[in-house]
PDB file of N, CA and C in Angstrom:
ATOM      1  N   UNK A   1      78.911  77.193  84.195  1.00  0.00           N
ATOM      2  CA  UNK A   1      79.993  78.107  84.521  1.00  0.00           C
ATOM      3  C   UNK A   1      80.315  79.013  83.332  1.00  0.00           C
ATOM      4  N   UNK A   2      80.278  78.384  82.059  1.00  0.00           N
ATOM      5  CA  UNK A   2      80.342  79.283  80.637  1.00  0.00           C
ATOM      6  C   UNK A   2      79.517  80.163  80.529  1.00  0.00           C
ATOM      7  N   UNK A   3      78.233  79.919  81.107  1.00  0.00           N
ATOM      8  CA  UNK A   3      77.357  80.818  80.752  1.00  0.00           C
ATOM      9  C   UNK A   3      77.410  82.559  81.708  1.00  0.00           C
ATOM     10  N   UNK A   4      77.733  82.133  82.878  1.00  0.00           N
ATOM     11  CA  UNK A   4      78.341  82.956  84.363  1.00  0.00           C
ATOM     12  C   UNK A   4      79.766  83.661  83.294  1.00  0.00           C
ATOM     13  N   UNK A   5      80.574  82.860  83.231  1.00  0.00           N
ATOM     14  CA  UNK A   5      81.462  83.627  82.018  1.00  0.00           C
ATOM     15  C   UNK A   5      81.086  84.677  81.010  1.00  0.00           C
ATOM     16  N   UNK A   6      80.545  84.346  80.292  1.00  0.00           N
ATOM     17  CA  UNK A   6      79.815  85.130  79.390  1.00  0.00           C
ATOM     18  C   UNK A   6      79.239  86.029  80.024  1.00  0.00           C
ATOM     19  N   UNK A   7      78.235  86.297  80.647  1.00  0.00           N
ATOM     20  CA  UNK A   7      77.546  87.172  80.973  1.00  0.00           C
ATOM     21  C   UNK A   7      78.516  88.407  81.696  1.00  0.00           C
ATOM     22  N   UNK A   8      79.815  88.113  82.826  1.00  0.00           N
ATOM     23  CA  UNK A   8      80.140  88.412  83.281  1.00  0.00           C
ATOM     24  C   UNK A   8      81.026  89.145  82.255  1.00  0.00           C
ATOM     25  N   UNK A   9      81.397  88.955  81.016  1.00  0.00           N
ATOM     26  CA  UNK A   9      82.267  89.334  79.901  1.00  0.00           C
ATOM     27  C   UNK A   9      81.328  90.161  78.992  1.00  0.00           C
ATOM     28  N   UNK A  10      80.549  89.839  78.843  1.00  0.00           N
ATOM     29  CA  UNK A  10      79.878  91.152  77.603  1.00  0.00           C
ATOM     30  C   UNK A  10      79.914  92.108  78.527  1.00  0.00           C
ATOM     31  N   UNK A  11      79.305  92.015  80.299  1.00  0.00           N
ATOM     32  CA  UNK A  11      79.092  93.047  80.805  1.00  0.00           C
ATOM     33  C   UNK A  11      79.977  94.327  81.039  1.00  0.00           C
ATOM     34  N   UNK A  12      81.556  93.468  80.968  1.00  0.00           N
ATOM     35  CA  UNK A  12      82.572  94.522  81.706  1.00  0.00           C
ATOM     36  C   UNK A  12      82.842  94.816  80.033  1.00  0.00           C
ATOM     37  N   UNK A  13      82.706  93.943  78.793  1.00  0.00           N
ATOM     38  CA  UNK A  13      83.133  94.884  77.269  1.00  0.00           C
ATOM     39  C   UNK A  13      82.180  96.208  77.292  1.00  0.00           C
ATOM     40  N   UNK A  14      80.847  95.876  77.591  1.00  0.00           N
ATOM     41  CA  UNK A  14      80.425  97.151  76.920  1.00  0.00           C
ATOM     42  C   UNK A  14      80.688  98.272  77.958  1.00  0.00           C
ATOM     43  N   UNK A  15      80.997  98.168  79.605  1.00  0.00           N
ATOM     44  CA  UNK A  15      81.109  99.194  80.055  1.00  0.00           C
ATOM     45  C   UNK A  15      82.066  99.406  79.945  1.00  0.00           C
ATOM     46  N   UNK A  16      83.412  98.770  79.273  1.00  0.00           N
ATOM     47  CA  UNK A  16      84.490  99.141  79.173  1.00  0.00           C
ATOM     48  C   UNK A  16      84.592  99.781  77.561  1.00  0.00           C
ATOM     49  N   UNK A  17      83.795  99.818  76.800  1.00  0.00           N
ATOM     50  CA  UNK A  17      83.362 100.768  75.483  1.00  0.00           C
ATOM     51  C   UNK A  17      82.755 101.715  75.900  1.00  0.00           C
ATOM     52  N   UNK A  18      81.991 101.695  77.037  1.00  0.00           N
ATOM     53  CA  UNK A  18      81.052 103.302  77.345  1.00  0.00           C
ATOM     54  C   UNK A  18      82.374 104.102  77.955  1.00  0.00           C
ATOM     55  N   UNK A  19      82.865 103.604  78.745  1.00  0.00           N
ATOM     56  CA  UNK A  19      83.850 104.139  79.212  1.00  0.00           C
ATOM     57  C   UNK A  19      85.098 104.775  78.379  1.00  0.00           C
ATOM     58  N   UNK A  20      85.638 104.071  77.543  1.00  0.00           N
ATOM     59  CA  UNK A  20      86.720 104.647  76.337  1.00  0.00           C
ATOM     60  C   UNK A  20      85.869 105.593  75.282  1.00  0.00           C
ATOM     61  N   UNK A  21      84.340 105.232  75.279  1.00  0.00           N
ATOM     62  CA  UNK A  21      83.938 106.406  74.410  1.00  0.00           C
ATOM     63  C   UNK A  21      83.771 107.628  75.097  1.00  0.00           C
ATOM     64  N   UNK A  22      83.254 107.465  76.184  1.00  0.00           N
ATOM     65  CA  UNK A  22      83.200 109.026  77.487  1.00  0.00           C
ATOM     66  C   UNK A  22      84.911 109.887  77.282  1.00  0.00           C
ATOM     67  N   UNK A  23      85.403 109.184  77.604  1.00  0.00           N
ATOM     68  CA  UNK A  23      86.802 109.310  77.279  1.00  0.00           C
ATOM     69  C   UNK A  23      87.357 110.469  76.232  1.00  0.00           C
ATOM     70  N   UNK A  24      86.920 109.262  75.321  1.00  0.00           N
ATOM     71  CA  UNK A  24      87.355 109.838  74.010  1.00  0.00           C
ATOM     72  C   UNK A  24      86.394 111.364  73.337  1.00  0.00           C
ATOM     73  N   UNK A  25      85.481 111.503  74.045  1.00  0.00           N
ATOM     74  CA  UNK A  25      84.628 112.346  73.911  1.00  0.00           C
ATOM     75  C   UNK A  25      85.386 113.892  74.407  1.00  0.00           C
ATOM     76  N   UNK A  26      85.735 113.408  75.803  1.00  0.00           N
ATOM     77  CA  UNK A  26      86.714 114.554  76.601  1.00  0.00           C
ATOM     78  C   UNK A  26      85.504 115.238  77.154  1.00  0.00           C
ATOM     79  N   UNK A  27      84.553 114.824  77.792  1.00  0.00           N
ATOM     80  CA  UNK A  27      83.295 115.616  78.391  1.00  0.00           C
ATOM     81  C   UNK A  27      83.720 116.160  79.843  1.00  0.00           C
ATOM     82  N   UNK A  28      83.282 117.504  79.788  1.00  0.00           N
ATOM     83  CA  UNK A  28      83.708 118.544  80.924  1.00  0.00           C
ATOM     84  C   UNK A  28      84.158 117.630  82.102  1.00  0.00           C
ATOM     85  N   UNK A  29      82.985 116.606  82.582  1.00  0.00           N
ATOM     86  CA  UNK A  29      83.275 115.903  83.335  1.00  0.00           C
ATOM     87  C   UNK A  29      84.348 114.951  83.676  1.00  0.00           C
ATOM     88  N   UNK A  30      84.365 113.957  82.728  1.00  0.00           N
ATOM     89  CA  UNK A  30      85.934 113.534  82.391  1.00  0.00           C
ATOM     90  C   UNK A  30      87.271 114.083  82.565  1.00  0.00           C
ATOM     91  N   UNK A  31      87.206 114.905  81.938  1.00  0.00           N
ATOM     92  CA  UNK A  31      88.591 116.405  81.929  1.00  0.00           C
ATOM     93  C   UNK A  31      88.878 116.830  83.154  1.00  0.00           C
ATOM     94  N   UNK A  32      87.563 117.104  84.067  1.00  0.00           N
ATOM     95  CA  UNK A  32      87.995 117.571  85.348  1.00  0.00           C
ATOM     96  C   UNK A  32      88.175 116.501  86.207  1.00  0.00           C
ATOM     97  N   UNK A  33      87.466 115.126  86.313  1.00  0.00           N
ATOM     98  CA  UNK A  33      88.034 114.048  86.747  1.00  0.00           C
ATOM     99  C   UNK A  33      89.479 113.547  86.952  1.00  0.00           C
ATOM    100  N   UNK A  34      89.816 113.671  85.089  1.00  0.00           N
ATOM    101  CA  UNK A  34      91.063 113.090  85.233  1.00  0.00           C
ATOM    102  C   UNK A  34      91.977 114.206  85.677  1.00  0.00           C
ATOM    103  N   UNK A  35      91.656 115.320  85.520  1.00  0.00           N
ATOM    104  CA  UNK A  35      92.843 116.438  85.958  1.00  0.00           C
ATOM    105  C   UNK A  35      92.600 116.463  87.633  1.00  0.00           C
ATOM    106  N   UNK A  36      91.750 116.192  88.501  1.00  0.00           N
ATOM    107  CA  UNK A  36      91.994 115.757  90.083  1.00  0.00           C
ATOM    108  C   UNK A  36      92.317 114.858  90.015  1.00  0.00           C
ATOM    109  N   UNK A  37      92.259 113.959  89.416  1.00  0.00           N
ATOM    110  CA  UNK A  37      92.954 112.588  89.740  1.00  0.00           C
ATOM    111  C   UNK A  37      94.729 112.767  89.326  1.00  0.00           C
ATOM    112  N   UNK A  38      95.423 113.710  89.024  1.00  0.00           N
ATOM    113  CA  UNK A  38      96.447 113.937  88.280  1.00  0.00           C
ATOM    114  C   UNK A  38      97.081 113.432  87.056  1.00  0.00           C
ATOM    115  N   UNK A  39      95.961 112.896  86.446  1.00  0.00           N
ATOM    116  CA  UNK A  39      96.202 111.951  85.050  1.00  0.00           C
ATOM    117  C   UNK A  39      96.703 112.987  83.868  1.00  0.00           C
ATOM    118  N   UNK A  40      97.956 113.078  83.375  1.00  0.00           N
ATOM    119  CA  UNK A  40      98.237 113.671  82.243  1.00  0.00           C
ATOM    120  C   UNK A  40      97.202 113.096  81.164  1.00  0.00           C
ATOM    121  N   UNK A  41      97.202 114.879  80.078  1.00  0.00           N
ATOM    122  CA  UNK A  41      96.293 114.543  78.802  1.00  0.00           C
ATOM    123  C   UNK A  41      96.650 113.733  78.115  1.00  0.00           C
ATOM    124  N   UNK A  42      97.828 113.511  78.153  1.00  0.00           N
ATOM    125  CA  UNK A  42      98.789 112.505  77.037  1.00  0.00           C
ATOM    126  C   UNK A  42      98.713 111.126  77.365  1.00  0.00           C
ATOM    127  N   UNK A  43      97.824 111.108  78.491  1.00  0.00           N
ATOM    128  CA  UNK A  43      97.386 109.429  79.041  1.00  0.00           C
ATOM    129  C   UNK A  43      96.123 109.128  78.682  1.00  0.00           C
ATOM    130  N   UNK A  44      95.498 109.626  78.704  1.00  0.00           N
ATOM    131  CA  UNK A  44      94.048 109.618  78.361  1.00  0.00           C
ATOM    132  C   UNK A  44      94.123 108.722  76.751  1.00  0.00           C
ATOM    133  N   UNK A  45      94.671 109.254  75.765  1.00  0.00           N
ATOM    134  CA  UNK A  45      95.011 108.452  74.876  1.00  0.00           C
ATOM    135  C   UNK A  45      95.160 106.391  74.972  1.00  0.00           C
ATOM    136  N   UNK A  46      96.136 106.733  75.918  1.00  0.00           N
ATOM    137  CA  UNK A  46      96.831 105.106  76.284  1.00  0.00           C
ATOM    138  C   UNK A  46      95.560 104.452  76.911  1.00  0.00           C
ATOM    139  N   UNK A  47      94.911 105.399  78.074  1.00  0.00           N
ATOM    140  CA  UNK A  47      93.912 104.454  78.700  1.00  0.00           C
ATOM    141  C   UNK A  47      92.485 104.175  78.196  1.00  0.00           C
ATOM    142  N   UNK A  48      92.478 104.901  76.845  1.00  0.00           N
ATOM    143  CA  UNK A  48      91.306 104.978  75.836  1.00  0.00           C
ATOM    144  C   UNK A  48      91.392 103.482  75.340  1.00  0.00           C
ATOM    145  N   UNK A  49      92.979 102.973  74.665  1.00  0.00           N
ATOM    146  CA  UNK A  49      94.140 102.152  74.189  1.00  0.00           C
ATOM    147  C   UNK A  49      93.593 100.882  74.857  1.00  0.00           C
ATOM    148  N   UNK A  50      93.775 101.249  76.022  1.00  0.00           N
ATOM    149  CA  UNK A  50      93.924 100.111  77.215  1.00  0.00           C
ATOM    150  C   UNK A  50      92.117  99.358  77.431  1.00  0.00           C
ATOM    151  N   UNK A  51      91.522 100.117  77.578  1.00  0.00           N
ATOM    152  CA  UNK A  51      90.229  99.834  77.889  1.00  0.00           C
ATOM    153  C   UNK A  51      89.162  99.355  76.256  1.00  0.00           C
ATOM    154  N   UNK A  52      89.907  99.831  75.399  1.00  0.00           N
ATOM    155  CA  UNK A  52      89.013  98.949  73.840  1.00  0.00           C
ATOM    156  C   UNK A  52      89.840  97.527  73.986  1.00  0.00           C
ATOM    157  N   UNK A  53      91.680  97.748  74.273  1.00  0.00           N
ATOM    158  CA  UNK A  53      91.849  96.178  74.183  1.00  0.00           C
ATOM    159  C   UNK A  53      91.283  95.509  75.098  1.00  0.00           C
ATOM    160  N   UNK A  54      91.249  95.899  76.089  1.00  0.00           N
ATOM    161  CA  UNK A  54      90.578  94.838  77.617  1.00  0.00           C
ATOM    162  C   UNK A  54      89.580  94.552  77.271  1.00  0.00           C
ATOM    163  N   UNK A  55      88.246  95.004  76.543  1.00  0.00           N
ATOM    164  CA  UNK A  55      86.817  94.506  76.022  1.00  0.00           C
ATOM    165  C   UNK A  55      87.395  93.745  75.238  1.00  0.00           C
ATOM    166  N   UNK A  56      88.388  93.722  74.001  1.00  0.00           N
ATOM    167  CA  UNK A  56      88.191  92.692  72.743  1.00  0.00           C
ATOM    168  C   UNK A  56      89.127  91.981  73.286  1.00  0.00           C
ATOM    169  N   UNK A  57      89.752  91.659  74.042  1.00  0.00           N
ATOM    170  CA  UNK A  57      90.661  90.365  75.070  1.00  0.00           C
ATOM    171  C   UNK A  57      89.862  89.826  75.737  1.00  0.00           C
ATOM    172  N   UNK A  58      89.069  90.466  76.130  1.00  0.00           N
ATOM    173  CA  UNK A  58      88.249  89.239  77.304  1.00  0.00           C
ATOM    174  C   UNK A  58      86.712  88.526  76.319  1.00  0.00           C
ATOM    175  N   UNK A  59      86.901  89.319  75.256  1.00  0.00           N
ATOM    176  CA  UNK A  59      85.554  88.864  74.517  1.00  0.00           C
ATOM    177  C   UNK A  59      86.342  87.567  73.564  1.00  0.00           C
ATOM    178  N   UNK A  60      87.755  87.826  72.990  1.00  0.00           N
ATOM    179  CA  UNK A  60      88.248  87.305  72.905  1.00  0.00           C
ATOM    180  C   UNK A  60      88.334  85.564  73.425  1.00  0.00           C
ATOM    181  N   UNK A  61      88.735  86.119  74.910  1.00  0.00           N
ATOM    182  CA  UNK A  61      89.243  84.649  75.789  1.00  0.00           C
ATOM    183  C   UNK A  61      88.202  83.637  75.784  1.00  0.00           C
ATOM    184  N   UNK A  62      86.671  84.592  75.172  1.00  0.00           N
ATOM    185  CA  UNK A  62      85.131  83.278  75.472  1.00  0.00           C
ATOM    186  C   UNK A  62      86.240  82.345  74.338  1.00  0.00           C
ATOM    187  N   UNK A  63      86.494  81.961  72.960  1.00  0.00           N
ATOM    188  CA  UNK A  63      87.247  81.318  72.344  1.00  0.00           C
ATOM    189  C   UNK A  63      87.932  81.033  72.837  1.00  0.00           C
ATOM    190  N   UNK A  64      89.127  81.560  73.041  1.00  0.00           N
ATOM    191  CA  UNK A  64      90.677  81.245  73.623  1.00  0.00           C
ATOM    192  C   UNK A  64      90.766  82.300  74.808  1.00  0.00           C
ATOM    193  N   UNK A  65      91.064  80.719  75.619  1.00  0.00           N
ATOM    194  CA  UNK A  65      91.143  80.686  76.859  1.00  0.00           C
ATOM    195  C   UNK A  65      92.177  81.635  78.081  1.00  0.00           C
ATOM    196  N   UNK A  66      93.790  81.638  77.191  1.00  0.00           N
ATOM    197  CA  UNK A  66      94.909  82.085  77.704  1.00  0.00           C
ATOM    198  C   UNK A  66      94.600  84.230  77.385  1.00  0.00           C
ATOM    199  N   UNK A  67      93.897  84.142  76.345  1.00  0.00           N
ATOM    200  CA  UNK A  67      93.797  85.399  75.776  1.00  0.00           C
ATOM    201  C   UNK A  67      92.891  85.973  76.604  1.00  0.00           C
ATOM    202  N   UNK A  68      91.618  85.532  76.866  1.00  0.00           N
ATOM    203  CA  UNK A  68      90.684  86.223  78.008  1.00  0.00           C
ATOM    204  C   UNK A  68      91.291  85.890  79.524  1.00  0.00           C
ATOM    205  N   UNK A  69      91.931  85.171  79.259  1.00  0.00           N
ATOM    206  CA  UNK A  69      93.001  85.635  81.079  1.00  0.00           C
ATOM    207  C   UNK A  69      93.902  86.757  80.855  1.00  0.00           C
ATOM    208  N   UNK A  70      94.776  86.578  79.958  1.00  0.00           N
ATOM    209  CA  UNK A  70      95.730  87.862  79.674  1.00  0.00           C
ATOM    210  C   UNK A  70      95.151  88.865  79.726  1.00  0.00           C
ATOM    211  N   UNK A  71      94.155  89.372  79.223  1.00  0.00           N
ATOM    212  CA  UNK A  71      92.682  90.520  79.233  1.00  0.00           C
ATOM    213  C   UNK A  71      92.538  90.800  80.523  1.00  0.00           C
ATOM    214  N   UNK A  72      92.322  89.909  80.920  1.00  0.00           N
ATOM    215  CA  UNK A  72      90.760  89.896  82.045  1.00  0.00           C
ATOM    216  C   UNK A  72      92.513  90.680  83.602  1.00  0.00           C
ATOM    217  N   UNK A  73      93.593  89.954  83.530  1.00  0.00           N
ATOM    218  CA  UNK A  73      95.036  90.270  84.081  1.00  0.00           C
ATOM    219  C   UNK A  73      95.409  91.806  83.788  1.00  0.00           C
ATOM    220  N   UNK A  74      95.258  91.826  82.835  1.00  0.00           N
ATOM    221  CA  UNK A  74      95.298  93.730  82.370  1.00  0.00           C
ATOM    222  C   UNK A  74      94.621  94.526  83.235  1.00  0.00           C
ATOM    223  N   UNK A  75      93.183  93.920  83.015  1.00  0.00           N
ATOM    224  CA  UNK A  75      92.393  94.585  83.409  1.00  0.00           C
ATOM    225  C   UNK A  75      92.364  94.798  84.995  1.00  0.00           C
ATOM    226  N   UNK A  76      92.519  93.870  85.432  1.00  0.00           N
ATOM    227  CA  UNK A  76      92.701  93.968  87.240  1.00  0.00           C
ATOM    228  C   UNK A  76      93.567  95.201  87.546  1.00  0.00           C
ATOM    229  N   UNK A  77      94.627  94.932  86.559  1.00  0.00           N
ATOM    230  CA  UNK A  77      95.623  96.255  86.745  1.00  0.00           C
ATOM    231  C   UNK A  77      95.194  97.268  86.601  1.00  0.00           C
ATOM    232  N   UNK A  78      94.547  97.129  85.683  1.00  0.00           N
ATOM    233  CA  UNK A  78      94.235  98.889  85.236  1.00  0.00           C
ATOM    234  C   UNK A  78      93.232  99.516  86.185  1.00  0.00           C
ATOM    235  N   UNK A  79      92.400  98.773  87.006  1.00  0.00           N
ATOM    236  CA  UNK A  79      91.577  98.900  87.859  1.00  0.00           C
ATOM    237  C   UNK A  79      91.794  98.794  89.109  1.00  0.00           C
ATOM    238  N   UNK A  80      93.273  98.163  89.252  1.00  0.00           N
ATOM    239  CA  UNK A  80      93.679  98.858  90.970  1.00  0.00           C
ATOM    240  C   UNK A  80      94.100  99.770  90.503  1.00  0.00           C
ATOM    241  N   UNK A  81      94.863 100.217  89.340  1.00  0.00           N
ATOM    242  CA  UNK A  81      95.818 101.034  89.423  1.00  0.00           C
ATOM    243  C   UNK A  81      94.704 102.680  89.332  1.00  0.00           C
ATOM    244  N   UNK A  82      93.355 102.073  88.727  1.00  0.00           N
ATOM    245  CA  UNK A  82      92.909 103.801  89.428  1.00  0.00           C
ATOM    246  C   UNK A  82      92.157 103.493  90.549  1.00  0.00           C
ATOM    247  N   UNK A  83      92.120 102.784  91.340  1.00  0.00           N
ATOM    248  CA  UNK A  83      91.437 102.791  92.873  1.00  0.00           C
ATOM    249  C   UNK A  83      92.665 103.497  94.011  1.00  0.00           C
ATOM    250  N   UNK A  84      94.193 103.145  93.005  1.00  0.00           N
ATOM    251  CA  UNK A  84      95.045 103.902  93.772  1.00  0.00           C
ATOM    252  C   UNK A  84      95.073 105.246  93.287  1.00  0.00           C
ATOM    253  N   UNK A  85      94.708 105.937  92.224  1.00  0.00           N
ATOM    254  CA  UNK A  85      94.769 107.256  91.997  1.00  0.00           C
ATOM    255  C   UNK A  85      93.542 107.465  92.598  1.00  0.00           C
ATOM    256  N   UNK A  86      92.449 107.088  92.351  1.00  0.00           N
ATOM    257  CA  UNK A  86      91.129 107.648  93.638  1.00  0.00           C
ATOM    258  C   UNK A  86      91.758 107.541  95.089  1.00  0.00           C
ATOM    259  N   UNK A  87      92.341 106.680  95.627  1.00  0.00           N
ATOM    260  CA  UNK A  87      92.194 106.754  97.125  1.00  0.00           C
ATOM    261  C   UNK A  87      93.697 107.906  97.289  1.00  0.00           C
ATOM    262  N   UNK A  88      94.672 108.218  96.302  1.00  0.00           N
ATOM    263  CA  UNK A  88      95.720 109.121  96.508  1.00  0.00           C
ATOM    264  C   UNK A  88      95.593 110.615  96.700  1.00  0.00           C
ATOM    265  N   UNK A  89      94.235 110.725  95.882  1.00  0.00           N
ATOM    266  CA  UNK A  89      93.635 111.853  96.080  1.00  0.00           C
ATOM    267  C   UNK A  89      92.681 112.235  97.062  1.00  0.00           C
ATOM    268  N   UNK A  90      92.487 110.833  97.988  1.00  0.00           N
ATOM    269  CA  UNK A  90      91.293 110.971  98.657  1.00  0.00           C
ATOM    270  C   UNK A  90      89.760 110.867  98.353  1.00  0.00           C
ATOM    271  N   UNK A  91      89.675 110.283  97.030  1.00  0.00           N
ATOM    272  CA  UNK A  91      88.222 110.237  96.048  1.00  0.00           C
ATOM    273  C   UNK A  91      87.703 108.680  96.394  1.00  0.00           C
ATOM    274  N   UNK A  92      87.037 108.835  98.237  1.00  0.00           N
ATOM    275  CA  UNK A  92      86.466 107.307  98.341  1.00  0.00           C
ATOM    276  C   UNK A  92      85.817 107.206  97.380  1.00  0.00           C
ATOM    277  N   UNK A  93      84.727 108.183  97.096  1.00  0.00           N
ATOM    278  CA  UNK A  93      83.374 107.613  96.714  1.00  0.00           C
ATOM    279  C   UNK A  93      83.636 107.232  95.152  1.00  0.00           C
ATOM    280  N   UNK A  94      84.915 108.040  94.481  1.00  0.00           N
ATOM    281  CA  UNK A  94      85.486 107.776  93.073  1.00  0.00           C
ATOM    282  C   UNK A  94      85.827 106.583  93.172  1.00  0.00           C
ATOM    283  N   UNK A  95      86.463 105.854  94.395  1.00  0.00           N
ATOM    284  CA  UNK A  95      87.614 104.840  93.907  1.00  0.00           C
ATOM    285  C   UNK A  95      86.309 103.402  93.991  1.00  0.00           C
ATOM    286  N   UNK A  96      84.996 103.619  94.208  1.00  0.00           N
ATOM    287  CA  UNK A  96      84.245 101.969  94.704  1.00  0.00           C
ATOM    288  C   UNK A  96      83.696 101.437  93.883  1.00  0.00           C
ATOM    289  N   UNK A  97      83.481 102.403  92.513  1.00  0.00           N
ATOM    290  CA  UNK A  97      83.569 101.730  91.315  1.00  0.00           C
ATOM    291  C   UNK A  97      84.460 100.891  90.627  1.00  0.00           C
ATOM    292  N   UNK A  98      85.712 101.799  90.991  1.00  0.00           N
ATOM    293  CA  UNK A  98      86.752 101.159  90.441  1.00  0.00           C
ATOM    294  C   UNK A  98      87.348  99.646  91.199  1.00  0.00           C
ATOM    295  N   UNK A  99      86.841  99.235  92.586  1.00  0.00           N
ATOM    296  CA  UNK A  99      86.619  98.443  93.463  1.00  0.00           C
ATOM    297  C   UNK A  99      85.879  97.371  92.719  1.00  0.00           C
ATOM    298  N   UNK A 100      85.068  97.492  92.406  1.00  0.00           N
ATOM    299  CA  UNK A 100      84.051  97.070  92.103  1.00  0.00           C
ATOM    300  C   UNK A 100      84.626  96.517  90.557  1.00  0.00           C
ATOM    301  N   UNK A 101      85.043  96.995  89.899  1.00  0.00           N
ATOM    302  CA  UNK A 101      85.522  96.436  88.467  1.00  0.00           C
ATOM    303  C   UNK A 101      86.859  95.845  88.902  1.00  0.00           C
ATOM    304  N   UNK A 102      87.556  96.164  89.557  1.00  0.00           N
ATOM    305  CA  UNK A 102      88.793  95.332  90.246  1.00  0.00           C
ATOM    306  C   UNK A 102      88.260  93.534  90.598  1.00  0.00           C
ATOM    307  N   UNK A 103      87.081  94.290  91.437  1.00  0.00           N
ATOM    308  CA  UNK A 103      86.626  93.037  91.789  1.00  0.00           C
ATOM    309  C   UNK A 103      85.614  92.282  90.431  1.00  0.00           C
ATOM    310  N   UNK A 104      85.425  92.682  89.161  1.00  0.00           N
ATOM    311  CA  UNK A 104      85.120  92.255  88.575  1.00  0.00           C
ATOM    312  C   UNK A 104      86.065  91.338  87.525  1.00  0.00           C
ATOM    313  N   UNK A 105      87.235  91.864  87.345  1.00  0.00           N
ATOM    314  CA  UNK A 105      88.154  91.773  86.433  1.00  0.00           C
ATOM    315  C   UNK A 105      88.374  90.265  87.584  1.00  0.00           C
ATOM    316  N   UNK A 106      89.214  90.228  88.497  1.00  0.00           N
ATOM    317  CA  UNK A 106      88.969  89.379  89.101  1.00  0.00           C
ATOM    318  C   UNK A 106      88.882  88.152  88.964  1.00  0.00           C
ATOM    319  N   UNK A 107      87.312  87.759  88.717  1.00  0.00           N
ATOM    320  CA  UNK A 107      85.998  87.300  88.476  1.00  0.00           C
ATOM    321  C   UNK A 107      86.388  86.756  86.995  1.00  0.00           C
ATOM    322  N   UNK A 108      86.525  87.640  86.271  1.00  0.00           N
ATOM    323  CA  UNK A 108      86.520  86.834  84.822  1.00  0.00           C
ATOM    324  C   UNK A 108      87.891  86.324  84.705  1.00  0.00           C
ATOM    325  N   UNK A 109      88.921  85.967  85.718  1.00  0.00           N
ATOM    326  CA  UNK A 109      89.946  85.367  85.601  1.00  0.00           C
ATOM    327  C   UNK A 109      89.902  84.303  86.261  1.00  0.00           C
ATOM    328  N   UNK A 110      88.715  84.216  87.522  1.00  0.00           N
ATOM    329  CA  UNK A 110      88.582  82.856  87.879  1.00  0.00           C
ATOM    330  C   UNK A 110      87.560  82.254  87.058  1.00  0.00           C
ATOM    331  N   UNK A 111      87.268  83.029  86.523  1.00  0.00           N
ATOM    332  CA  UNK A 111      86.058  81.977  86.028  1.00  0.00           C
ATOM    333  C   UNK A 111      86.415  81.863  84.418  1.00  0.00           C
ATOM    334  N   UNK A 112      87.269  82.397  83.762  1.00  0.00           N
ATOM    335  CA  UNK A 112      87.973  81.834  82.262  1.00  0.00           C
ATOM    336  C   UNK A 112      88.552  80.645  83.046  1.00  0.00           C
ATOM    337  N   UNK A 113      89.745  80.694  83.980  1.00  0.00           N
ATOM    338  CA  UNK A 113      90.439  79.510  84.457  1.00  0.00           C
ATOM    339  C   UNK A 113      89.691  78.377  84.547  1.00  0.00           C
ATOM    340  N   UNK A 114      88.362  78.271  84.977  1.00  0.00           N
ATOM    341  CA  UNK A 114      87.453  77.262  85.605  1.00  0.00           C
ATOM    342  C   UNK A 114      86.775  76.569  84.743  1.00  0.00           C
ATOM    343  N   UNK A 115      86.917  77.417  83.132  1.00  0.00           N
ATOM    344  CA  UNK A 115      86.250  76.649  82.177  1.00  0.00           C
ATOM    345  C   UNK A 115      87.505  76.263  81.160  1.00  0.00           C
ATOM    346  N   UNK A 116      88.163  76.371  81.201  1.00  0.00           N
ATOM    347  CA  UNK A 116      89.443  75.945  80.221  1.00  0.00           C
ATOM    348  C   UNK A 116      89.365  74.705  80.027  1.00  0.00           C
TER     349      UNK A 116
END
């Protein structure tokens, strides 16, 4: 089950580093993303914020246990919370990624719990 852990945890750190570096980059694409999605510029910052701690919390929790749940709990949030800015705008095909890491985040909260 540790090992299902792990794997399931490096996977969502590093896409959650590709992701805060895209970000942080501000690539045409991004910019116009987050501006249909109605995301102020002044957020982009926080969710840059949000997505380096969620990788080093859940990489974290492989050690301590309560810390990669607290992580892995963030993270669910932060990942409905843009499946609801994709589906507010109407962006199915935007929001099934974010589905998809919802349903990942998830995942590394049952399965930190299961190895504690």
């Amino acid at each position: 089950m540790f090992v299902s852990l792990a794997v399931v945890t490096v996977f969502m750190s590093a896409l959650l580093l590709v992701s805060a570096g895209a970000k942080s980059l501000r690539t045409r694409h991004i910019t116009e993303q987050m501006s249909t999605l109605g995301v102020p510029q002044g957020m982009v910052a926080f969710l840059i914020g949000a997505q380096i701690a969620g990788a080093a919390g859940v990489i974290a929790g492989l050690w301590w246990g309560p810390v990669g749940i607290a992580a892995a709990v963030g993270l669910t949030l932060y990942f409905a919370g843009a499946v609801a800015f994709h589906l507010r705008v109407g962006d199915r095909k935007g929001a099934s990624p974010a589905v998809v890491l919802t349903v990942a985040s998830v995942a590394l909260i049952v399965l930190r719990a299961a190895t504690l």
